[in-house]
PDB file of N, CA and C in Angstrom:
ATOM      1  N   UNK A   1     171.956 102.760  77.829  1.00  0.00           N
ATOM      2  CA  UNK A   1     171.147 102.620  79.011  1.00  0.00           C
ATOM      3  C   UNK A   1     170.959 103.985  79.654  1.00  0.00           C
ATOM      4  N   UNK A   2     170.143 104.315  80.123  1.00  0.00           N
ATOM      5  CA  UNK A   2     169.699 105.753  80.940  1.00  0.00           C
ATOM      6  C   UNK A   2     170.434 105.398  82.240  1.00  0.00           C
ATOM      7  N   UNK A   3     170.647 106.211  83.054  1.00  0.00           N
ATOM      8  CA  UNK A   3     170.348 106.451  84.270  1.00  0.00           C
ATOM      9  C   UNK A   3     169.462 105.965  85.277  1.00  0.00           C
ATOM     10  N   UNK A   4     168.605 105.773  85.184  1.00  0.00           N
ATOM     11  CA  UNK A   4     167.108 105.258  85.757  1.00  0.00           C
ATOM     12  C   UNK A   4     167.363 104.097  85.692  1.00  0.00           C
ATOM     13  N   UNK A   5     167.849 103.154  84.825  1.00  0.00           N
ATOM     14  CA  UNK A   5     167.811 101.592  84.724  1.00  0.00           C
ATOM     15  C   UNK A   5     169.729 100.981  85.282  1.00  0.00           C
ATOM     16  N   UNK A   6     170.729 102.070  85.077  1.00  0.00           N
ATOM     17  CA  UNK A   6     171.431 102.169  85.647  1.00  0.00           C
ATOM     18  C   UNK A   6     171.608 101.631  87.348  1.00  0.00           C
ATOM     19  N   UNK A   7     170.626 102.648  87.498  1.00  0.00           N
ATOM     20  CA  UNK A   7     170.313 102.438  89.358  1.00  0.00           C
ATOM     21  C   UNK A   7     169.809 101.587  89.479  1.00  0.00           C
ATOM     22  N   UNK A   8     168.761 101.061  88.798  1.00  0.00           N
ATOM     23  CA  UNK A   8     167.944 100.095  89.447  1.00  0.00           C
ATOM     24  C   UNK A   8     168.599  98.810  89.345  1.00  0.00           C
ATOM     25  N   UNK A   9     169.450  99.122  88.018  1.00  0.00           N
ATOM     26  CA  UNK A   9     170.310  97.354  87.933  1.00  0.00           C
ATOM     27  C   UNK A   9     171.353  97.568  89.576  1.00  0.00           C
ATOM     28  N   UNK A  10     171.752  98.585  89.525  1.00  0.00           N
ATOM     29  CA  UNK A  10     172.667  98.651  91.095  1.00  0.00           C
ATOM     30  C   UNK A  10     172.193  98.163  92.262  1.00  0.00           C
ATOM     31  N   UNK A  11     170.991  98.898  92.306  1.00  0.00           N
ATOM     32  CA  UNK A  11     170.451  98.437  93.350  1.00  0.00           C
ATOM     33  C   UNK A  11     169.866  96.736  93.255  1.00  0.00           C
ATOM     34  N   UNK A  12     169.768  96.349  92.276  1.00  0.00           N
ATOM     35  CA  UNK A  12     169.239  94.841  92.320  1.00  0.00           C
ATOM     36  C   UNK A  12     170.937  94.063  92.659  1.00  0.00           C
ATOM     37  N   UNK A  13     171.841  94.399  91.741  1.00  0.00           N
ATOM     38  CA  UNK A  13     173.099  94.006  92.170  1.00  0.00           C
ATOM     39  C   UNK A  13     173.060  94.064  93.706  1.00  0.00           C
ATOM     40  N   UNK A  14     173.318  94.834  94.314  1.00  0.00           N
ATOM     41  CA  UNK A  14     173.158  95.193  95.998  1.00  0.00           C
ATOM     42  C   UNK A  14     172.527  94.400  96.692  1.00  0.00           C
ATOM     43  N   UNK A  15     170.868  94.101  96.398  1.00  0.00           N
ATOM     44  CA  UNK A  15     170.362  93.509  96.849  1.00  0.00           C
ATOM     45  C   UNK A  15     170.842  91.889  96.440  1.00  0.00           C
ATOM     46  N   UNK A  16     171.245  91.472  95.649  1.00  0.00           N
ATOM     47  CA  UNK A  16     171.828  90.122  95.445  1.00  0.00           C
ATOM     48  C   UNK A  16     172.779  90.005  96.294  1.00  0.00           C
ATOM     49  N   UNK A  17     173.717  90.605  95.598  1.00  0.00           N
ATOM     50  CA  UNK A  17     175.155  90.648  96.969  1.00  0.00           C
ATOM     51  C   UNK A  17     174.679  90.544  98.425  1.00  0.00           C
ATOM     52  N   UNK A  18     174.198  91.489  99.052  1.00  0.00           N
ATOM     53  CA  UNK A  18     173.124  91.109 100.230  1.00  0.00           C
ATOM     54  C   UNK A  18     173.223  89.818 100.659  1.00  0.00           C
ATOM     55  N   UNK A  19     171.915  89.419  99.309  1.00  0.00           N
ATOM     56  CA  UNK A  19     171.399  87.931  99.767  1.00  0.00           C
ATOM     57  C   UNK A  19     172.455  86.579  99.876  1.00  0.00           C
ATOM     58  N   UNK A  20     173.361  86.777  98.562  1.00  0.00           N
ATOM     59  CA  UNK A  20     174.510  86.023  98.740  1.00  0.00           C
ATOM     60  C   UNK A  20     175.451  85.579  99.815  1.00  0.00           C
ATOM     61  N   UNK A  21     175.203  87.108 100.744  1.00  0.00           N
ATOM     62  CA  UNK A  21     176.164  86.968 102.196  1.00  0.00           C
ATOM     63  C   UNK A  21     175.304  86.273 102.993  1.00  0.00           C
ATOM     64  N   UNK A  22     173.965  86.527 103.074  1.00  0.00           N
ATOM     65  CA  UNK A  22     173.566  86.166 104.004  1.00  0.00           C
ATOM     66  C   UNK A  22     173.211  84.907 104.052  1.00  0.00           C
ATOM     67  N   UNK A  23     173.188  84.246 102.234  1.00  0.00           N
ATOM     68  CA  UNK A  23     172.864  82.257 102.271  1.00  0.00           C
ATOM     69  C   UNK A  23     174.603  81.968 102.781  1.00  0.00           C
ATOM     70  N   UNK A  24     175.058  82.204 102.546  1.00  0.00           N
ATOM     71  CA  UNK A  24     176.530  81.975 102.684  1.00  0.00           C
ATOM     72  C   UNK A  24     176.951  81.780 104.021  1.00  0.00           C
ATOM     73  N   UNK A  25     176.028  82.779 105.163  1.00  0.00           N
ATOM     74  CA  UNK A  25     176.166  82.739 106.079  1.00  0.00           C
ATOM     75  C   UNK A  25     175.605  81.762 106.896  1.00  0.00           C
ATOM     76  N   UNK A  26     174.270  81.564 106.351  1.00  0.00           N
ATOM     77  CA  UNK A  26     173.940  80.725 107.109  1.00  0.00           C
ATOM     78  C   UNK A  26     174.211  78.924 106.892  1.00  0.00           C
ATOM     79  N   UNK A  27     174.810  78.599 104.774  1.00  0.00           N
ATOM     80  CA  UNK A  27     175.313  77.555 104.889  1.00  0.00           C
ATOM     81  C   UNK A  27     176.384  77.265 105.364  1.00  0.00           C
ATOM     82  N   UNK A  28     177.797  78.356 105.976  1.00  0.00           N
ATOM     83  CA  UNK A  28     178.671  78.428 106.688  1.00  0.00           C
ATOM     84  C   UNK A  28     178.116  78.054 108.696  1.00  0.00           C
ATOM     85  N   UNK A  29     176.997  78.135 108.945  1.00  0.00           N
ATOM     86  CA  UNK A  29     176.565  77.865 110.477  1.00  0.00           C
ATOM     87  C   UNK A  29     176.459  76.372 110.118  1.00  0.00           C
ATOM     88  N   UNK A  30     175.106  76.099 108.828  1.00  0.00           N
ATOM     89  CA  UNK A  30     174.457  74.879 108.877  1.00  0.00           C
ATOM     90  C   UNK A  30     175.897  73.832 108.379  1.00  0.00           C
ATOM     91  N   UNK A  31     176.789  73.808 107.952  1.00  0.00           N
ATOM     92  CA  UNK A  31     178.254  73.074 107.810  1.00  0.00           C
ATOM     93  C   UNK A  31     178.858  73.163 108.998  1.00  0.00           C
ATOM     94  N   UNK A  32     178.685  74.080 109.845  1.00  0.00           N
ATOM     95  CA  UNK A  32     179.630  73.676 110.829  1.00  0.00           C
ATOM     96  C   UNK A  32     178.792  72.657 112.153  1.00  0.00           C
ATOM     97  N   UNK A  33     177.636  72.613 112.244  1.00  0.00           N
ATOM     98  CA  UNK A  33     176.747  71.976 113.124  1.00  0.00           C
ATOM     99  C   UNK A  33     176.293  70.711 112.097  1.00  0.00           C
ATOM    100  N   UNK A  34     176.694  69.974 110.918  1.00  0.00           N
ATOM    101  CA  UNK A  34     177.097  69.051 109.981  1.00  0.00           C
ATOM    102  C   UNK A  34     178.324  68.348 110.504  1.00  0.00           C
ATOM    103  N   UNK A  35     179.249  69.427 110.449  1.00  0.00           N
ATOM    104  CA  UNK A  35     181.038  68.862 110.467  1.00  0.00           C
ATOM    105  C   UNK A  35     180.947  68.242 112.184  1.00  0.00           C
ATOM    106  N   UNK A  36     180.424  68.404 113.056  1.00  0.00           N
ATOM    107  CA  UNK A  36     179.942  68.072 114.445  1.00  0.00           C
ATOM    108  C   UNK A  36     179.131  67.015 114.079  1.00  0.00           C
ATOM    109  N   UNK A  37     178.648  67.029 113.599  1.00  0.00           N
ATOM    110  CA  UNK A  37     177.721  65.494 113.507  1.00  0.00           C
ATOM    111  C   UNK A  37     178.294  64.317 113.224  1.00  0.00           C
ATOM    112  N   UNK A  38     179.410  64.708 111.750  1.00  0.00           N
ATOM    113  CA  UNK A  38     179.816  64.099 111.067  1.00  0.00           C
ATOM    114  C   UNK A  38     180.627  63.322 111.834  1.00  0.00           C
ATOM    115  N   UNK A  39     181.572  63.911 112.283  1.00  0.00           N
ATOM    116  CA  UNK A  39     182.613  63.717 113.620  1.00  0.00           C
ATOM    117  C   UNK A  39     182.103  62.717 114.571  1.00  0.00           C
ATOM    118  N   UNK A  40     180.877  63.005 115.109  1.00  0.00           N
ATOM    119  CA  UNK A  40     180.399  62.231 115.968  1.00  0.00           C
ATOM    120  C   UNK A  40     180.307  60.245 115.644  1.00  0.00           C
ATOM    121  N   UNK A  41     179.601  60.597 114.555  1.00  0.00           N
ATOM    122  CA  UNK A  41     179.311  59.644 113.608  1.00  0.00           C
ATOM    123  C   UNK A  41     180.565  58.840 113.434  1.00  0.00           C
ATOM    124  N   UNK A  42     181.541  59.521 113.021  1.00  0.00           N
ATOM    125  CA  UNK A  42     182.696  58.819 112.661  1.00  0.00           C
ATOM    126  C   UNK A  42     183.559  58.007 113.892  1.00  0.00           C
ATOM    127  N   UNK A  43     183.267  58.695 114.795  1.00  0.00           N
ATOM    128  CA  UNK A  43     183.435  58.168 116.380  1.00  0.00           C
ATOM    129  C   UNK A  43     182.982  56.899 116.625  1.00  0.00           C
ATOM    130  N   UNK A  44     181.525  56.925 116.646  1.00  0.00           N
ATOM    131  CA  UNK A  44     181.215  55.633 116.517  1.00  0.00           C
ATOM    132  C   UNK A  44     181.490  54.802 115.615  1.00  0.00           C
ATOM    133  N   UNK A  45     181.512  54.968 114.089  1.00  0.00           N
ATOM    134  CA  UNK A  45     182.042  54.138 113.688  1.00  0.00           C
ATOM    135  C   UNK A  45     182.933  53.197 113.576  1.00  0.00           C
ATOM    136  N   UNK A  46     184.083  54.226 114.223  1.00  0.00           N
ATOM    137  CA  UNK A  46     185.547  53.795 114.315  1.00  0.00           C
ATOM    138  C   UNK A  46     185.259  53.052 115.680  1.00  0.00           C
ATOM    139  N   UNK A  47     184.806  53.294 116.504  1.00  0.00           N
ATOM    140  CA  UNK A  47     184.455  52.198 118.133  1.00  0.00           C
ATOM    141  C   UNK A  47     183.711  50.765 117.601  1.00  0.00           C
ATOM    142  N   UNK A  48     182.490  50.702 116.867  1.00  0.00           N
ATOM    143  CA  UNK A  48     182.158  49.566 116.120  1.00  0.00           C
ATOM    144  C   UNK A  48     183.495  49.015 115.517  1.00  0.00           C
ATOM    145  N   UNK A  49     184.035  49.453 114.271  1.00  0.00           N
ATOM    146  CA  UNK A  49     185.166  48.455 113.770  1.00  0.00           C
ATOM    147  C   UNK A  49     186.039  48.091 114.484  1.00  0.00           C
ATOM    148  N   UNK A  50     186.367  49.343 115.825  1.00  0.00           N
ATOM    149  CA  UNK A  50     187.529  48.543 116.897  1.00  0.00           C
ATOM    150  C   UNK A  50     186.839  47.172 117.380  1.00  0.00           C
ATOM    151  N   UNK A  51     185.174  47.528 118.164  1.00  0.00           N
ATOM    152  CA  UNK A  51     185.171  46.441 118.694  1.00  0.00           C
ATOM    153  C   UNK A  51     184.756  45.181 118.012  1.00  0.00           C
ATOM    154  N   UNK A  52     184.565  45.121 116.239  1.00  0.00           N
ATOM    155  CA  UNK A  52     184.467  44.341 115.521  1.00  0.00           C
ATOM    156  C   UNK A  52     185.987  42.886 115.412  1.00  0.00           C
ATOM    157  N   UNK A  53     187.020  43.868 115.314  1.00  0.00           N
ATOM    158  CA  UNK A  53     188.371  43.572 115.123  1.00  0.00           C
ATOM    159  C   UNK A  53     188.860  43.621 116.111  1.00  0.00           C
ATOM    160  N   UNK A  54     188.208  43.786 117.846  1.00  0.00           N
ATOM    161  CA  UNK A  54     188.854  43.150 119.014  1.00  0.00           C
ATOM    162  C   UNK A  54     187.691  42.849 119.771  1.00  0.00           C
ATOM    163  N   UNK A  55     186.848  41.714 119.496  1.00  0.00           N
ATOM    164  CA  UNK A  55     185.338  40.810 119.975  1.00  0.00           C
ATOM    165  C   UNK A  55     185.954  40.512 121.778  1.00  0.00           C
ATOM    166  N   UNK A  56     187.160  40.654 122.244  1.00  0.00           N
ATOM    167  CA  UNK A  56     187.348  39.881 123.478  1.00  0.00           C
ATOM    168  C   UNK A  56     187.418  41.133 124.629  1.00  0.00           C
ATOM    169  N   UNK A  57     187.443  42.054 123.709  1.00  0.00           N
ATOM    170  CA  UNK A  57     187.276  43.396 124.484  1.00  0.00           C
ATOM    171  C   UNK A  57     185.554  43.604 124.858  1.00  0.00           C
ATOM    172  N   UNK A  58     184.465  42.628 124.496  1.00  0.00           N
ATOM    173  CA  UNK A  58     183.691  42.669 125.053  1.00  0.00           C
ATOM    174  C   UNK A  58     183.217  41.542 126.361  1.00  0.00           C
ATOM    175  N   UNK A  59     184.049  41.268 126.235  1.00  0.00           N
ATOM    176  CA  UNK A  59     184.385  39.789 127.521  1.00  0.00           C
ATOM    177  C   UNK A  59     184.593  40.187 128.771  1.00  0.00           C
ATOM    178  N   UNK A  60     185.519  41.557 128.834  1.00  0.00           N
ATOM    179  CA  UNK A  60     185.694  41.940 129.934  1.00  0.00           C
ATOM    180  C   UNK A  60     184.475  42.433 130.826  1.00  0.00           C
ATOM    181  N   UNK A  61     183.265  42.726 130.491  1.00  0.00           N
ATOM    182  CA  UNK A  61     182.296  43.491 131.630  1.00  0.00           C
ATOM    183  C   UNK A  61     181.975  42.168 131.892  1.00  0.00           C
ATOM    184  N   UNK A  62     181.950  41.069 130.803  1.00  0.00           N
ATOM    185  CA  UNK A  62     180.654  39.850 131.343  1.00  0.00           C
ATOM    186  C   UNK A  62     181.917  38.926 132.556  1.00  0.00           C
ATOM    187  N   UNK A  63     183.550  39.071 132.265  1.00  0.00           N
ATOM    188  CA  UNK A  63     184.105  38.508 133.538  1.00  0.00           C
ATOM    189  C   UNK A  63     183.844  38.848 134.683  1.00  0.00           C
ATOM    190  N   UNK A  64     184.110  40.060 134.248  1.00  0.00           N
ATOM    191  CA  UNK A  64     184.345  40.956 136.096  1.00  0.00           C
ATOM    192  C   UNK A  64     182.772  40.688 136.143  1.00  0.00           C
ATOM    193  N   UNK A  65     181.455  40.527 135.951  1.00  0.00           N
ATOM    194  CA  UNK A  65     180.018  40.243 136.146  1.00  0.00           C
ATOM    195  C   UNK A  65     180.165  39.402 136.815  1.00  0.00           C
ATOM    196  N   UNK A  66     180.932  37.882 136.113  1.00  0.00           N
ATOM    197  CA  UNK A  66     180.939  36.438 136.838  1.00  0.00           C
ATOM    198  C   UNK A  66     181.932  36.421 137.690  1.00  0.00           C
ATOM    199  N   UNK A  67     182.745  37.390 137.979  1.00  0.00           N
ATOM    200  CA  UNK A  67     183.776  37.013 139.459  1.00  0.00           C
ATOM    201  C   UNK A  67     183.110  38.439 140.186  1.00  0.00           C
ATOM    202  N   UNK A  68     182.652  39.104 139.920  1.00  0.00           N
ATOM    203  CA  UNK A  68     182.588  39.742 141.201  1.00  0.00           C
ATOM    204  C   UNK A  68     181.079  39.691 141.562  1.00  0.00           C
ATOM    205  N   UNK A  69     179.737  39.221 140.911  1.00  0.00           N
ATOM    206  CA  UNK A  69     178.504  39.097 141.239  1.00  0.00           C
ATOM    207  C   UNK A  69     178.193  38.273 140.343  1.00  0.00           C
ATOM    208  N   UNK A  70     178.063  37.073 140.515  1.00  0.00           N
ATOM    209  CA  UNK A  70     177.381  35.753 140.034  1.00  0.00           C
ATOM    210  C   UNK A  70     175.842  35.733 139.983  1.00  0.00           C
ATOM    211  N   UNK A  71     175.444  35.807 141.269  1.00  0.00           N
ATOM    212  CA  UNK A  71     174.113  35.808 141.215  1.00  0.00           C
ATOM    213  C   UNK A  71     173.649  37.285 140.478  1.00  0.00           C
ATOM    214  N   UNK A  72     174.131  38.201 140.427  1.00  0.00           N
ATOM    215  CA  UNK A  72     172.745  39.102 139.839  1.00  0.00           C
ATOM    216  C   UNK A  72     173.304  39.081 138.242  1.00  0.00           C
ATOM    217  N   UNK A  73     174.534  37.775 137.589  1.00  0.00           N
ATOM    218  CA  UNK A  73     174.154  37.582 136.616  1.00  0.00           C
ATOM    219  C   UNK A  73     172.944  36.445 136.182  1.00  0.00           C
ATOM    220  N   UNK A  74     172.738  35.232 137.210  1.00  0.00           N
ATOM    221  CA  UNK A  74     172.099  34.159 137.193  1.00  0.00           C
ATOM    222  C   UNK A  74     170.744  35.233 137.237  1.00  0.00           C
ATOM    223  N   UNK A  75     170.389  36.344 137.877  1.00  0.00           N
ATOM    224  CA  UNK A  75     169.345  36.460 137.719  1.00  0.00           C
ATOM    225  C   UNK A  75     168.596  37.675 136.472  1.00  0.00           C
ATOM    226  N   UNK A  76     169.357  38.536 135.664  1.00  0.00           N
ATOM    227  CA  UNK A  76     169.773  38.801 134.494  1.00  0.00           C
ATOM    228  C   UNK A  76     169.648  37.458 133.608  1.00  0.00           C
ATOM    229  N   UNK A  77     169.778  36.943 133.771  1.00  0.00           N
ATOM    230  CA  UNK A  77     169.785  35.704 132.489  1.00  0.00           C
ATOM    231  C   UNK A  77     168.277  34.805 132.769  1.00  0.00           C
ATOM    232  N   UNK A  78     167.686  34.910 134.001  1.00  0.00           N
ATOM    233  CA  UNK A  78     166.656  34.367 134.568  1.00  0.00           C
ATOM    234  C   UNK A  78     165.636  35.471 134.177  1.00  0.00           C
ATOM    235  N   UNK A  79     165.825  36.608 134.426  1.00  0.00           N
ATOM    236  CA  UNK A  79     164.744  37.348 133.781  1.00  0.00           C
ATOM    237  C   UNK A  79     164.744  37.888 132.296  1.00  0.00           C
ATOM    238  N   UNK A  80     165.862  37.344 131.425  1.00  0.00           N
ATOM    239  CA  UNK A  80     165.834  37.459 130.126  1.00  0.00           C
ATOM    240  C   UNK A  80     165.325  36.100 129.569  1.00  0.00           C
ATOM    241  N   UNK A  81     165.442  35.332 130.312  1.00  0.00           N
ATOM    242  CA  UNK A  81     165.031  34.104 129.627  1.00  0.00           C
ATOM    243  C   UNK A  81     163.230  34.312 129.862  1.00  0.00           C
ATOM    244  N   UNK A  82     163.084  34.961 130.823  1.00  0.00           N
ATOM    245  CA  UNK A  82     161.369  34.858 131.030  1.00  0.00           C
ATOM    246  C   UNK A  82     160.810  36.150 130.213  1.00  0.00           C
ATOM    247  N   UNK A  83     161.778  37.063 130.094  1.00  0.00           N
ATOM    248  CA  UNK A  83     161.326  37.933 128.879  1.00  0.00           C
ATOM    249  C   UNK A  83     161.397  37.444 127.617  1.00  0.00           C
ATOM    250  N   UNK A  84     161.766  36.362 127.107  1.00  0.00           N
ATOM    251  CA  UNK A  84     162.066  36.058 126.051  1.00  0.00           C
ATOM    252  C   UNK A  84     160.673  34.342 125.739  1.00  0.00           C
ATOM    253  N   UNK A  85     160.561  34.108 127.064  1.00  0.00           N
ATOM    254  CA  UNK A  85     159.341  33.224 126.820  1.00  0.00           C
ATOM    255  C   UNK A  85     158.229  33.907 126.920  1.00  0.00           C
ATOM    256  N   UNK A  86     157.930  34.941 126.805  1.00  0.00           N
ATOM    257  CA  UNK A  86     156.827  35.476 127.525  1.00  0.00           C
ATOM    258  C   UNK A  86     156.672  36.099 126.078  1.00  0.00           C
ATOM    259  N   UNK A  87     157.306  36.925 125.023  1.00  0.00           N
ATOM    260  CA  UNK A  87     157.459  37.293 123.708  1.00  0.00           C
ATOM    261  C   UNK A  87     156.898  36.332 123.140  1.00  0.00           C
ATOM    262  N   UNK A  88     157.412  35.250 123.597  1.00  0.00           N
ATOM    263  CA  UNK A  88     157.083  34.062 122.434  1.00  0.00           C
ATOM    264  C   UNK A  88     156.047  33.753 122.468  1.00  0.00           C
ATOM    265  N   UNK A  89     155.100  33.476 123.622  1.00  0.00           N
ATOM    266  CA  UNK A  89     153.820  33.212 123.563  1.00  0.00           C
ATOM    267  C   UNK A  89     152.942  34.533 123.309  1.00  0.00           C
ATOM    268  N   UNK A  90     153.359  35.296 123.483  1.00  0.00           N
ATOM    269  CA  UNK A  90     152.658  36.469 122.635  1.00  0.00           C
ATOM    270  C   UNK A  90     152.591  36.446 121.254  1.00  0.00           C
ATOM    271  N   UNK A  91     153.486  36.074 120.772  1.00  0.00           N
ATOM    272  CA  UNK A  91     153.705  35.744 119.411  1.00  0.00           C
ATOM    273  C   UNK A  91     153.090  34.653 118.925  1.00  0.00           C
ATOM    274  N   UNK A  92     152.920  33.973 119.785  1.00  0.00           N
ATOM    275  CA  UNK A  92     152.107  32.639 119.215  1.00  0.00           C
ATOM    276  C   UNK A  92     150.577  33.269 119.308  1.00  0.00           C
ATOM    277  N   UNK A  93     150.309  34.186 120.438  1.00  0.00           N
ATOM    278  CA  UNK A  93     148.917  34.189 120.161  1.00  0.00           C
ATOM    279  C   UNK A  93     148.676  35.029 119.335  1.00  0.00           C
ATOM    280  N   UNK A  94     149.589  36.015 118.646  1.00  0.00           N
ATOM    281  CA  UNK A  94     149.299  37.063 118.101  1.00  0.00           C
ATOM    282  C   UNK A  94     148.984  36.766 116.295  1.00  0.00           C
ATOM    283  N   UNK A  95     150.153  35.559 116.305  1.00  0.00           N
ATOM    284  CA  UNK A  95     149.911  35.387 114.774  1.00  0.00           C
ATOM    285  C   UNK A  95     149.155  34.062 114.546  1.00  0.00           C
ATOM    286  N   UNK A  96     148.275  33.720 115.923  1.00  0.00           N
ATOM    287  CA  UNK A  96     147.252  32.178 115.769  1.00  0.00           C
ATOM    288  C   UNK A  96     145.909  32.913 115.393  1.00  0.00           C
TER     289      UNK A  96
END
């Protein structure tokens, strides 16, 4: 090999090495704003299977609802029930 092709393989080496640091670098950012997601994710998950495998732990907001304000559950259930008839006849006219 000459000299001349010497360098130029160096310098292409160089320039690889370079580039290597710098994907490296940035799949080292894009993994760590991943590993944060991931985490997050797993958070919820693990809150779903708790409250899958303890269903009475969702009982508690709707008690304290019915002992400490009755009526603005009667009326929550009064305006879901009229949101829910009001769908329906939309639905009836939508697919008549």
């Amino acid at each position: 090999m000459t000299n001349a092709t010497t360098l130029a393989l160096l310098r292409q080496r160089d320039d690889l090495v370079a580039q290597i640091a710098f994907e490296r670098a940035a799949i080292t950012q894009n993994g760590a704003s991943l590993r944060r997601l991931s985490r997050m994710i797993d958070k919820v998950r693990d809150g779903i299977h708790y409250l899958k495998s303890h269903p009475e732990t969702l009982l508690l907001p709707v008690v304290i609802t019915v002992v400490a304000r009755p009526w603005r559950l009667l009326t929550v259930a009064i305006s879901g029930f009229g949101l829910w008839r009001m769908a329906q006849s939309w639905r009836r006219r939508i697919l008549s």
